[in-house]
Protein backbone atom coordinates (compact mmCIF):
# COMPACT_ATOMS: atom_id res chain seq x y z
CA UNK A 1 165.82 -30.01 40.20
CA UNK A 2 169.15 -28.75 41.80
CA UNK A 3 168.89 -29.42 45.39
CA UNK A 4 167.81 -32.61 47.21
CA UNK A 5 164.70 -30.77 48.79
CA UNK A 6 163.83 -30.64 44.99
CA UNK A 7 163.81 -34.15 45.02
CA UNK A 8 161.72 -34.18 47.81
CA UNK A 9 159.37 -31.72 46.63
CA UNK A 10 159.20 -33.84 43.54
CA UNK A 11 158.66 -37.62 45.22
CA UNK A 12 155.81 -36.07 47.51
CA UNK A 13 153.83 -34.35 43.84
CA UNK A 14 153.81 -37.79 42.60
CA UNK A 15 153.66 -40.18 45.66
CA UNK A 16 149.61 -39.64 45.50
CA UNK A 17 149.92 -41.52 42.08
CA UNK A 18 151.40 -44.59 42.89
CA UNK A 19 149.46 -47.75 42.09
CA UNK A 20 146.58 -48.31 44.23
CA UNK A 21 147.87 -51.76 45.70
CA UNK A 22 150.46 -48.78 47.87
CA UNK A 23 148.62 -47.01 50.03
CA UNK A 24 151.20 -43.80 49.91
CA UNK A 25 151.83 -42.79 53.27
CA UNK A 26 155.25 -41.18 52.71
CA UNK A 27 158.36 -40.58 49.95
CA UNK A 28 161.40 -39.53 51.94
CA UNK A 29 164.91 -39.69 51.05
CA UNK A 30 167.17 -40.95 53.83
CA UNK A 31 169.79 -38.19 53.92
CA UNK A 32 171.88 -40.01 56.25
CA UNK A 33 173.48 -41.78 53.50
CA UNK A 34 172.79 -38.98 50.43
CA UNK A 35 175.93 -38.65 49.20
CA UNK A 36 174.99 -36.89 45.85
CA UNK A 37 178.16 -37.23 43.07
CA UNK A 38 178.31 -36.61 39.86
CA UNK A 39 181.25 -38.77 37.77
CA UNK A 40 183.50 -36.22 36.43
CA UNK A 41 187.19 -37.03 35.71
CA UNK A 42 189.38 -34.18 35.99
CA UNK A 43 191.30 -33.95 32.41
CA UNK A 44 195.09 -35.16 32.75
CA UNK A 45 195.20 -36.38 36.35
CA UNK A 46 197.50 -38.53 36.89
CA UNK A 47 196.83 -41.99 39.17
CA UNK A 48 198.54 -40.73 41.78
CA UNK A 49 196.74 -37.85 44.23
CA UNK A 50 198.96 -34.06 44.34
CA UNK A 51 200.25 -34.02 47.39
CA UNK A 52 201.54 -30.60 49.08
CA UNK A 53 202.45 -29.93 52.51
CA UNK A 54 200.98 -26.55 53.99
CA UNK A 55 203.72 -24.52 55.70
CA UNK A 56 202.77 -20.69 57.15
CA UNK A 57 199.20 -21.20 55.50
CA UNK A 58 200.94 -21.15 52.06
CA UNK A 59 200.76 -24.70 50.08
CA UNK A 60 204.22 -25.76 48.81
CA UNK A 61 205.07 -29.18 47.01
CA UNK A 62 207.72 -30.64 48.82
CA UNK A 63 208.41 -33.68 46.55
CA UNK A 64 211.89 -34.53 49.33
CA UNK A 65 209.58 -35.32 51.59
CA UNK A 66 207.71 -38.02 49.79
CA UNK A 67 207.73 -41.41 51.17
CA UNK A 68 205.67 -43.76 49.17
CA UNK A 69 205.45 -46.59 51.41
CA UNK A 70 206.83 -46.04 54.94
CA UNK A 71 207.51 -49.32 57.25
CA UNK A 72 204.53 -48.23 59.69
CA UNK A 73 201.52 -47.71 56.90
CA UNK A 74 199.53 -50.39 55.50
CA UNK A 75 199.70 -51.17 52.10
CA UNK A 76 195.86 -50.70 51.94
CA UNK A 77 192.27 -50.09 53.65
CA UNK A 78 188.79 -51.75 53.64
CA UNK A 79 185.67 -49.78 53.78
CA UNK A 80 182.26 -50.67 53.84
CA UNK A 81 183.95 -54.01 51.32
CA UNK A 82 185.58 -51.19 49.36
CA UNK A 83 189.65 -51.85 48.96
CA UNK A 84 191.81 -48.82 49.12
CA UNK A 85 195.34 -48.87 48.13
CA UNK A 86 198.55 -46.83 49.35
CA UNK A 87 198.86 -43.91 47.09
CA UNK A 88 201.00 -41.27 48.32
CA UNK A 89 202.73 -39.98 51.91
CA UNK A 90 203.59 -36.50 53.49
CA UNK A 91 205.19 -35.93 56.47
CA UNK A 92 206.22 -32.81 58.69
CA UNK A 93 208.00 -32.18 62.15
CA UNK A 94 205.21 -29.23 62.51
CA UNK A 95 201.58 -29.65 63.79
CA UNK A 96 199.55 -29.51 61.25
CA UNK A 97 200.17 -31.56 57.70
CA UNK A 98 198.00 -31.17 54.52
CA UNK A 99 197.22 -32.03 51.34
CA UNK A 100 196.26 -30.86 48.03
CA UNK A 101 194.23 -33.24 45.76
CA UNK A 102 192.89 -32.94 42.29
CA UNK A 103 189.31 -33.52 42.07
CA UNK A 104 188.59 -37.00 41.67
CA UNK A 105 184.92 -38.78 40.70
CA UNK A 106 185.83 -41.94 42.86
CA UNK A 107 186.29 -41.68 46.98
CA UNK A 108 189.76 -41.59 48.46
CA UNK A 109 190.49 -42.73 52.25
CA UNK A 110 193.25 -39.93 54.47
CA UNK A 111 194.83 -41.99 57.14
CA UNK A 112 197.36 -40.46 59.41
CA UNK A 113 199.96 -41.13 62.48
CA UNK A 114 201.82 -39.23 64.87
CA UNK A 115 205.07 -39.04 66.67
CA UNK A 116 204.94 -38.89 70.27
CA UNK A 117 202.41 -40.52 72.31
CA UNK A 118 199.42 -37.99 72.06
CA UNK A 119 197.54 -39.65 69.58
CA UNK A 120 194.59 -37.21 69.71
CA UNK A 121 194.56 -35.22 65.82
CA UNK A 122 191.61 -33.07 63.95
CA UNK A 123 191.00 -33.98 60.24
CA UNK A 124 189.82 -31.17 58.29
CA UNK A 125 188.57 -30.68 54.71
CA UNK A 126 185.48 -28.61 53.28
CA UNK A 127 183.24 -28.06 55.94
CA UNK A 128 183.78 -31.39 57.86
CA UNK A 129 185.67 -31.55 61.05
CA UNK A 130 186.41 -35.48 62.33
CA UNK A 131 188.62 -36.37 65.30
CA UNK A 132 190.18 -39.44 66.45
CA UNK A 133 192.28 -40.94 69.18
CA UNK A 134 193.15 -43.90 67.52
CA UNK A 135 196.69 -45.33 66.67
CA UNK A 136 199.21 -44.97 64.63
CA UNK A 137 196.78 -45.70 61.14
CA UNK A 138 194.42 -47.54 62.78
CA UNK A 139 191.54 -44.89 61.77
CA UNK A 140 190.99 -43.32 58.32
CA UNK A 141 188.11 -40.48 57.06
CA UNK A 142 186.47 -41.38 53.84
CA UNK A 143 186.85 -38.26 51.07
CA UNK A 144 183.92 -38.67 49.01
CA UNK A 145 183.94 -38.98 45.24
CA UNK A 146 184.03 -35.82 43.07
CA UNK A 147 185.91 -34.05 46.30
CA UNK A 148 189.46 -32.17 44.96
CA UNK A 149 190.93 -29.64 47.64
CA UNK A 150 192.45 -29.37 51.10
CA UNK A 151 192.76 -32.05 53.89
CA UNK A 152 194.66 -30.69 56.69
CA UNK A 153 195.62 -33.49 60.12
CA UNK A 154 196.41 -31.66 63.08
CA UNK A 155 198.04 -32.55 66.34
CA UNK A 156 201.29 -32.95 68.19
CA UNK A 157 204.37 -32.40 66.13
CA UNK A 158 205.89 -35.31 64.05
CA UNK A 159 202.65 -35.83 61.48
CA UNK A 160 202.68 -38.34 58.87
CA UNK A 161 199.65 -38.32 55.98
CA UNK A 162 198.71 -41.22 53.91
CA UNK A 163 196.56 -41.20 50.68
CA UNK A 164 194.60 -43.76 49.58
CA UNK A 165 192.99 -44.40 46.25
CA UNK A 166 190.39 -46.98 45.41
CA UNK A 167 191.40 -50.39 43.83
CA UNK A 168 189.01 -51.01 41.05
CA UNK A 169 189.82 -54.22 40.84
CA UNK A 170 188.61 -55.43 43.72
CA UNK A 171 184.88 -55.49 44.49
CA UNK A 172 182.59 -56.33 47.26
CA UNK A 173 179.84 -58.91 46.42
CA UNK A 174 176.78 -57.31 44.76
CA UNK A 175 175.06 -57.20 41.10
CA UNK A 176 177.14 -54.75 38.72
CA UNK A 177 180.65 -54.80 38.15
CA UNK A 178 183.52 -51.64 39.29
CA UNK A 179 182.39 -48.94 40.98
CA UNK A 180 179.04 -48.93 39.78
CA UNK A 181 177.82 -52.16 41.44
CA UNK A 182 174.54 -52.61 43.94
CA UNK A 183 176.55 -54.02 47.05
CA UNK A 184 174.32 -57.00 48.45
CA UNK A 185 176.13 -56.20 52.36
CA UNK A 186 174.78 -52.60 53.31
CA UNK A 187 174.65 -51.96 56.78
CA UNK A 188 170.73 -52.22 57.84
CA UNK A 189 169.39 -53.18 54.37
CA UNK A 190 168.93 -56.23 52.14
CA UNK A 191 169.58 -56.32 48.22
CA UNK A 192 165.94 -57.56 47.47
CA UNK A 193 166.52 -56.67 43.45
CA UNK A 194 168.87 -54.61 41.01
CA UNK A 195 169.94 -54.95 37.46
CA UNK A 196 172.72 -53.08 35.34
CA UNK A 197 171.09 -52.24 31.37
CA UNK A 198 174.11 -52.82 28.97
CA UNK A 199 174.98 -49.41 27.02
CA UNK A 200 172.10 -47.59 25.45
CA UNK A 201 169.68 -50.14 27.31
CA UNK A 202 166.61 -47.68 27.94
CA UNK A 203 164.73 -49.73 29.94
CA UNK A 204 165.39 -51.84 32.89
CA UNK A 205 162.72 -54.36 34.71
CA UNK A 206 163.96 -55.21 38.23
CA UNK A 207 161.40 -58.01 39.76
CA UNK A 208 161.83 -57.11 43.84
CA UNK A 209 161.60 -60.41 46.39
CA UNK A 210 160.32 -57.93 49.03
CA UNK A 211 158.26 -58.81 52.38
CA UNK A 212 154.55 -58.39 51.57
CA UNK A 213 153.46 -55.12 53.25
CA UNK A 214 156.99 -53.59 53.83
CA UNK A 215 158.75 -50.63 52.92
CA UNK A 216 161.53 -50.79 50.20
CA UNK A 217 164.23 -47.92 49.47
CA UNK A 218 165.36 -47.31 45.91
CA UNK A 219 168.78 -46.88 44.72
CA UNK A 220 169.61 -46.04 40.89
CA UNK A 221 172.63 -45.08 38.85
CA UNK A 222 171.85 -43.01 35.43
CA UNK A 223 174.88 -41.75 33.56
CA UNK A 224 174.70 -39.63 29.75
CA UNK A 225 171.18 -39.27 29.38
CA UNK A 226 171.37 -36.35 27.27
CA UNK A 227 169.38 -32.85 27.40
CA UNK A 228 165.74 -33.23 26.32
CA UNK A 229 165.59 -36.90 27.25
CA UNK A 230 163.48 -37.84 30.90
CA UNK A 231 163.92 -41.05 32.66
CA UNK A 232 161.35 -42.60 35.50
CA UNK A 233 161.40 -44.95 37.95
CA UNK A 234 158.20 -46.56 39.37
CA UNK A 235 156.40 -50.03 40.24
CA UNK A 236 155.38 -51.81 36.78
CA UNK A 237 151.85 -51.06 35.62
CA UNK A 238 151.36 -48.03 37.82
CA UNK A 239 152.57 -44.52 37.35
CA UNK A 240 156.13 -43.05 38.03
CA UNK A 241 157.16 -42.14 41.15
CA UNK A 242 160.56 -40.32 40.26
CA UNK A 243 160.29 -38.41 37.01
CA UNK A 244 163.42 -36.51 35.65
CA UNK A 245 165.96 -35.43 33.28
CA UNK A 246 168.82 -35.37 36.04
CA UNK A 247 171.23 -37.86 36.58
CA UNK A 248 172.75 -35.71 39.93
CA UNK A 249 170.65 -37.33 42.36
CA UNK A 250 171.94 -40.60 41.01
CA UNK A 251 175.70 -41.81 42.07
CA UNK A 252 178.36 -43.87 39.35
CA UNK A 253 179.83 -44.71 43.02
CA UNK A 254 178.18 -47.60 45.52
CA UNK A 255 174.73 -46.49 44.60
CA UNK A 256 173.16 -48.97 47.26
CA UNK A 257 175.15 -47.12 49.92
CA UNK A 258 174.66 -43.71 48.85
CA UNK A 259 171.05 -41.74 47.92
CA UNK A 260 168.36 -43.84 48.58
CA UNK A 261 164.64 -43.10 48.16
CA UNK A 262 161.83 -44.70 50.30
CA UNK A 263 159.02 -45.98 48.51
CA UNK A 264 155.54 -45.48 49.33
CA UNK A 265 154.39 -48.40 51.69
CA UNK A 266 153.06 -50.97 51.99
CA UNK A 267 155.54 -53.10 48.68
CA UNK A 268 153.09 -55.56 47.07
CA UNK A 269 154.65 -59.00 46.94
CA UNK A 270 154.64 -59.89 43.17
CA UNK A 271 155.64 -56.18 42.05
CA UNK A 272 158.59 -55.26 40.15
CA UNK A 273 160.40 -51.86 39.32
CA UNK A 274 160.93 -50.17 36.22
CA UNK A 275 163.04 -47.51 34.99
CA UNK A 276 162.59 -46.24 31.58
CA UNK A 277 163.89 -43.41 29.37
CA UNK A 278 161.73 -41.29 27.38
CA UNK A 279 161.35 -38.27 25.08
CA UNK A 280 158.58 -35.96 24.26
CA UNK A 281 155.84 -38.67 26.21
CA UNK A 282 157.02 -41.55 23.83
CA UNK A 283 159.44 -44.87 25.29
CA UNK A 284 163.09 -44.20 24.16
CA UNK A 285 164.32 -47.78 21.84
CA UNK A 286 167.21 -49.74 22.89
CA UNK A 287 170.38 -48.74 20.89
CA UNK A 288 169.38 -45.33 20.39
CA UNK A 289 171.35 -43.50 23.10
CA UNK A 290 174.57 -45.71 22.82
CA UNK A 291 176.34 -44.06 25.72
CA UNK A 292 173.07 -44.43 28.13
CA UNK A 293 174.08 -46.21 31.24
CA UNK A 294 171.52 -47.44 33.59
CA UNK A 295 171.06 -48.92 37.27
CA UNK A 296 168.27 -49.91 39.51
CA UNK A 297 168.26 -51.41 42.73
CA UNK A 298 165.61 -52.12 45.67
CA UNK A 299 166.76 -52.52 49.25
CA UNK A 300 164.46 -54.10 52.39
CA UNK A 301 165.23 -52.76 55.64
CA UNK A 302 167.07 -55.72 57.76
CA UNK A 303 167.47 -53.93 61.18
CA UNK A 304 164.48 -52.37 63.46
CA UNK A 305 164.05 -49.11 63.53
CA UNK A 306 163.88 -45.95 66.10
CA UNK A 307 161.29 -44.19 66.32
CA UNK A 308 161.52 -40.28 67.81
CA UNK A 309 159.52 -37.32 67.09
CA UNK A 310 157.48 -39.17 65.04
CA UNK A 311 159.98 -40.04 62.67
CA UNK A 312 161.47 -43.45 61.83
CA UNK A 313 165.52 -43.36 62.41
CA UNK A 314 167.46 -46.60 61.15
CA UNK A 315 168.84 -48.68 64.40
CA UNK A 316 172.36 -48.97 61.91
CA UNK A 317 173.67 -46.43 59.34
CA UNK A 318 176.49 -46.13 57.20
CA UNK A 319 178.12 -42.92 56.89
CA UNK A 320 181.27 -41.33 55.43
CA UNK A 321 182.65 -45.00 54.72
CA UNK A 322 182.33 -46.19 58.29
CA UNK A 323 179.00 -48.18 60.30
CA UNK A 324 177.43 -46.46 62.80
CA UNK A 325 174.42 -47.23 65.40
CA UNK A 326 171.79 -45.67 67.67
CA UNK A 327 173.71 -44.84 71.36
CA UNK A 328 171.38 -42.32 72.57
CA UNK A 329 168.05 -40.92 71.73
CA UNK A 330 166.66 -37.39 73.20
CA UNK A 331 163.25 -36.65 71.95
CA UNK A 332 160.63 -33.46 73.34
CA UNK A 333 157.54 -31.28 72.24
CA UNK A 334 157.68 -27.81 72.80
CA UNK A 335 160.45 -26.14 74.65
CA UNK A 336 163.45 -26.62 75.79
CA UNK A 337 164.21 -28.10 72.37
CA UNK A 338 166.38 -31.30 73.15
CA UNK A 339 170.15 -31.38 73.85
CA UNK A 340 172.98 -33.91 73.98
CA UNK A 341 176.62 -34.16 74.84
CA UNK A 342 178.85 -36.47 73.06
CA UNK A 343 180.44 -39.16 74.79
CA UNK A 344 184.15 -38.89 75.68
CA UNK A 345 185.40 -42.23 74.23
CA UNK A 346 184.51 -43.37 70.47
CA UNK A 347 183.48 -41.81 67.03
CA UNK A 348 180.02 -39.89 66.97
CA UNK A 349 177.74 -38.50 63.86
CA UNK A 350 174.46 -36.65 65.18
CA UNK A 351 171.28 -36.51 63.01
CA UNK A 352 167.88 -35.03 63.86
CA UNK A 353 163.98 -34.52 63.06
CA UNK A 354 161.87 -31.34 63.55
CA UNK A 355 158.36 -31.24 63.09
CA UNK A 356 156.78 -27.48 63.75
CA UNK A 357 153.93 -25.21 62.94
CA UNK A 358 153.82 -22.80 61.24
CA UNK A 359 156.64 -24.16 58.46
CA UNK A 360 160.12 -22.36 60.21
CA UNK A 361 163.73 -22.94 59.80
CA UNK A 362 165.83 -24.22 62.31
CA UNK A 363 169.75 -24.99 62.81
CA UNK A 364 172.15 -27.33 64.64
CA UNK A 365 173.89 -26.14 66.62
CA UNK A 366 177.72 -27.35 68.04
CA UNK A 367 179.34 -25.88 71.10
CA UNK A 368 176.79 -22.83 70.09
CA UNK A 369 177.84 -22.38 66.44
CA UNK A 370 176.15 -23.65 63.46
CA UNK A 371 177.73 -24.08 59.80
CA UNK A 372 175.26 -21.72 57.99
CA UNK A 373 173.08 -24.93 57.33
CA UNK A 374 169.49 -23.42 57.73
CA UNK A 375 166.42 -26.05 57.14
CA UNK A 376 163.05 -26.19 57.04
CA UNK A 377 159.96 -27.61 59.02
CA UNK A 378 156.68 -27.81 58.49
CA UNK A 379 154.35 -30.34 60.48
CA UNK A 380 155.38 -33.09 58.03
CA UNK A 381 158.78 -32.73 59.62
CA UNK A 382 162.51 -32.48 58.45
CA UNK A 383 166.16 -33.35 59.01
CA UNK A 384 169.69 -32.66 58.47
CA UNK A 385 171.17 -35.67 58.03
CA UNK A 386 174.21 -37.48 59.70
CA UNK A 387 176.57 -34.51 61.21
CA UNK A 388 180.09 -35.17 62.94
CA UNK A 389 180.61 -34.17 66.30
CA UNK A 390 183.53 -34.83 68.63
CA UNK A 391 184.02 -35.87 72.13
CA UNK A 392 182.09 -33.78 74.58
CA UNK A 393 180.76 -31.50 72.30
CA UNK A 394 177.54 -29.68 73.08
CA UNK A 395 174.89 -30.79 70.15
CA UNK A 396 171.29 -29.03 70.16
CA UNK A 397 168.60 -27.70 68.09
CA UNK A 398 167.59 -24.07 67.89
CA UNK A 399 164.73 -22.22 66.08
CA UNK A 400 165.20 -19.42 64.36
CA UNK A 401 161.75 -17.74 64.22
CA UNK A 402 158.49 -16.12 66.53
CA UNK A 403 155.18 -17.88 67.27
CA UNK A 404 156.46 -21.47 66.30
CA UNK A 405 154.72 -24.29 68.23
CA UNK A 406 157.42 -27.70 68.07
CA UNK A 407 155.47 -30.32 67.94
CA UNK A 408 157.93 -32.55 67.70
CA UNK A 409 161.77 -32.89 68.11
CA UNK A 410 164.82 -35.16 68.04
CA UNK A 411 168.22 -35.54 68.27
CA UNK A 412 170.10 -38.97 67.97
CA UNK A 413 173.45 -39.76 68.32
CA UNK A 414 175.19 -42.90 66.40
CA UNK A 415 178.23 -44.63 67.97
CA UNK A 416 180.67 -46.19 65.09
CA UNK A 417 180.55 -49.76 65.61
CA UNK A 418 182.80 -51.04 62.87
């Protein structure tokens, strides 16, 4: 599998062979939170982020202008119970500021502030565009783990950029220890079960105090399981509902708020979860991969849902490092596909559900461009995810294909609220 409609593809082939006490009605993986990392370290990076301010679209190190802990920046960050510490500083009397950072396989936070009163800037890096009004370093955006390249804060002259690196030695309540841990506070969900094996445990048993007849999601970490060598995850005594030799679609960071995978309902009260490792058909023994690290953790919804187009949309999300919930819904059948404009005040991600026959792609469109993104809908429906989208933008949905009948569509908008 190398995409997460692989995934997909996969959970749906073996949902119909889940024990008979869950009647399968769906497997879906929440993509609102799939942040898919892999936990590479690049070799001989130092603790400390590169730093280099962009001048005439050329990227210079301008080690002068280094300030490692200016008066006005705080010493560190919370997100999501996640401490980030001061790491680095660049400032510039032009409009735009930047940095250039090594790839990294933990998240970093960018945090910014200007010098006049205009406290409007753009944060760029990849393909995601955030904007902000806050004050002086009273906002951050969230780089996720395994990003290394350019982050670029734009706005009135007189920028100042702040890097900030996360402090491993400080760690939100949850099961696990470092990085790796199952955070029991996740923002619409309940730890109902997790365990951490010790190195080269191949088999973990997670026993799952679940509401009898609810959903559950499933979050996992798996780290060197080596080529040849499968590892499942299902409800004990039935058959595996996730069955794979790749680790990707697992995360070494905050597993519980990352990729999630909804379990067919309805969650039988005394069950339990399993995740074993095995080779050729037969159970792998304990001790035999000595570098095998595994994780497994179950999570009850705690917050009502939405339901548009058909399609269940969590009330409260969490997203880039920040909390976000439902401000406004716009749902239709048929066209004109539905539309919404982003609200002038506050932070805004978009997501989105499309259900249409026959199966035909479809894009999001902002302000009438799209970022290439092209998806896929059949009657069973699909979504993008959480998007960003600034004030007043234009957000809609368009089809890109003849003879399609939507049966289904919907945009909603989430507000941040932390």
């Amino acid at each position: 599998m190398n995409t997460l409609q692989d995934l997909r593809a996969t959970l749906d082939q073996h949902a119909s062979g889940v024990h008979d006490d869950l009647a399968t009605s769906r497997v879906a993986a929440v993509a609102g939170r799939a942040r898919v990392v892999r936990r590479r370290r690049a070799a001989g990076v130092g603790a400390a982020a590169v730093l280099a301010l962009i001048t005439a679209g050329v990227l210079s190190a301008l080690p002068g202008q280094r300030d490692v802990a200016p008066a006005q920046a705080p010493d560190s960050f919370n997100s999501l119970g996640w401490s980030y510490r001061l790491a680095d500083t660049v400032r510039t009397d032009d409009d735009r500021v930047g940095t250039e950072l090594e790839q990294s396989d933990l998240p970093r936070l960018v945090s910014w502030s200007t010098a006049g009163d205009d406290q409007r800037v753009v944060v760029r890096f990849n393909n995601e565009t955030w904007t902000s009004q806050s004050a002086d370093f009273a906002d951050f955006v969230w780089l996720p783990p395994n990003f290394g390249g350019e982050v670029t804060v734009s706005g009135d002259a007189g920028l100042t950029m702040t890097t900030y690196e996360l402090d491993e030695s400080v760690s939100p309540a949850g099961v696990g220890t470092g990085p790796e841990l199952f955070r029991e506070d996740v923002a619409g969900l309940d730890l109902v079960g997790a365990a951490v094996g010790e190195p080269g445990q191949a088999e973990l048993v997670v026993p799952v105090d679940a509401q009898q007849g609810g959903t559950i999601e499933i979050a996992y970490t798996c780290q060197q399981l080596p080529k040849g060598y499968l590892f499942s995850i299902g409800v004990v005594g039935g058959p595996g509902f996730l069955d794979t030799n790749n680790c990707r679609f697992g995360t070494t960071f905050d597993p519980g708020g990352s990729l999630n995978i909804g379990l067919p309902a309805p969650w039988r009260e005394d069950a339990a979860l399993e995740m074993r490792v095995t080779r050729r058909g037969m159970p792998v023994a304990d001790g035999a991969l000595p570098d095998l690290e595994l994780g497994l953790g179950a999570y009850a919804p705690s917050a009502e849902v939405v339901v548009a187009a058909g399609h269940d949309f969590p009330r409260v999300i969490e997203y880039a490092g920040k909390v976000w919930q439902v401000d406004h819904v716009a749902e239709g059948a048929g066209a004109p596909l539905p539309r919404v404009t982003v609200p002038s005040d506050g932070q805004y991600v978009v997501t989105n559900w499309v259900a249409a026959s026959p199966q035909t792609p479809f894009v999001v469109s902002i302000d009438g461009s799209t970022d290439g993104q092209v998806l896929m809908s059949g009657l069973e429906g699909a979504g993008s995810g959480a998007i960003p989208v600034g004030a007043g933008q234009d957000v809609g949905l368009e089809i890109r294909g003849d003879g399609v009948d939507i049966t289904q569509a919907a945009l909603v908008l989430y507000r941040r609220v932390d």
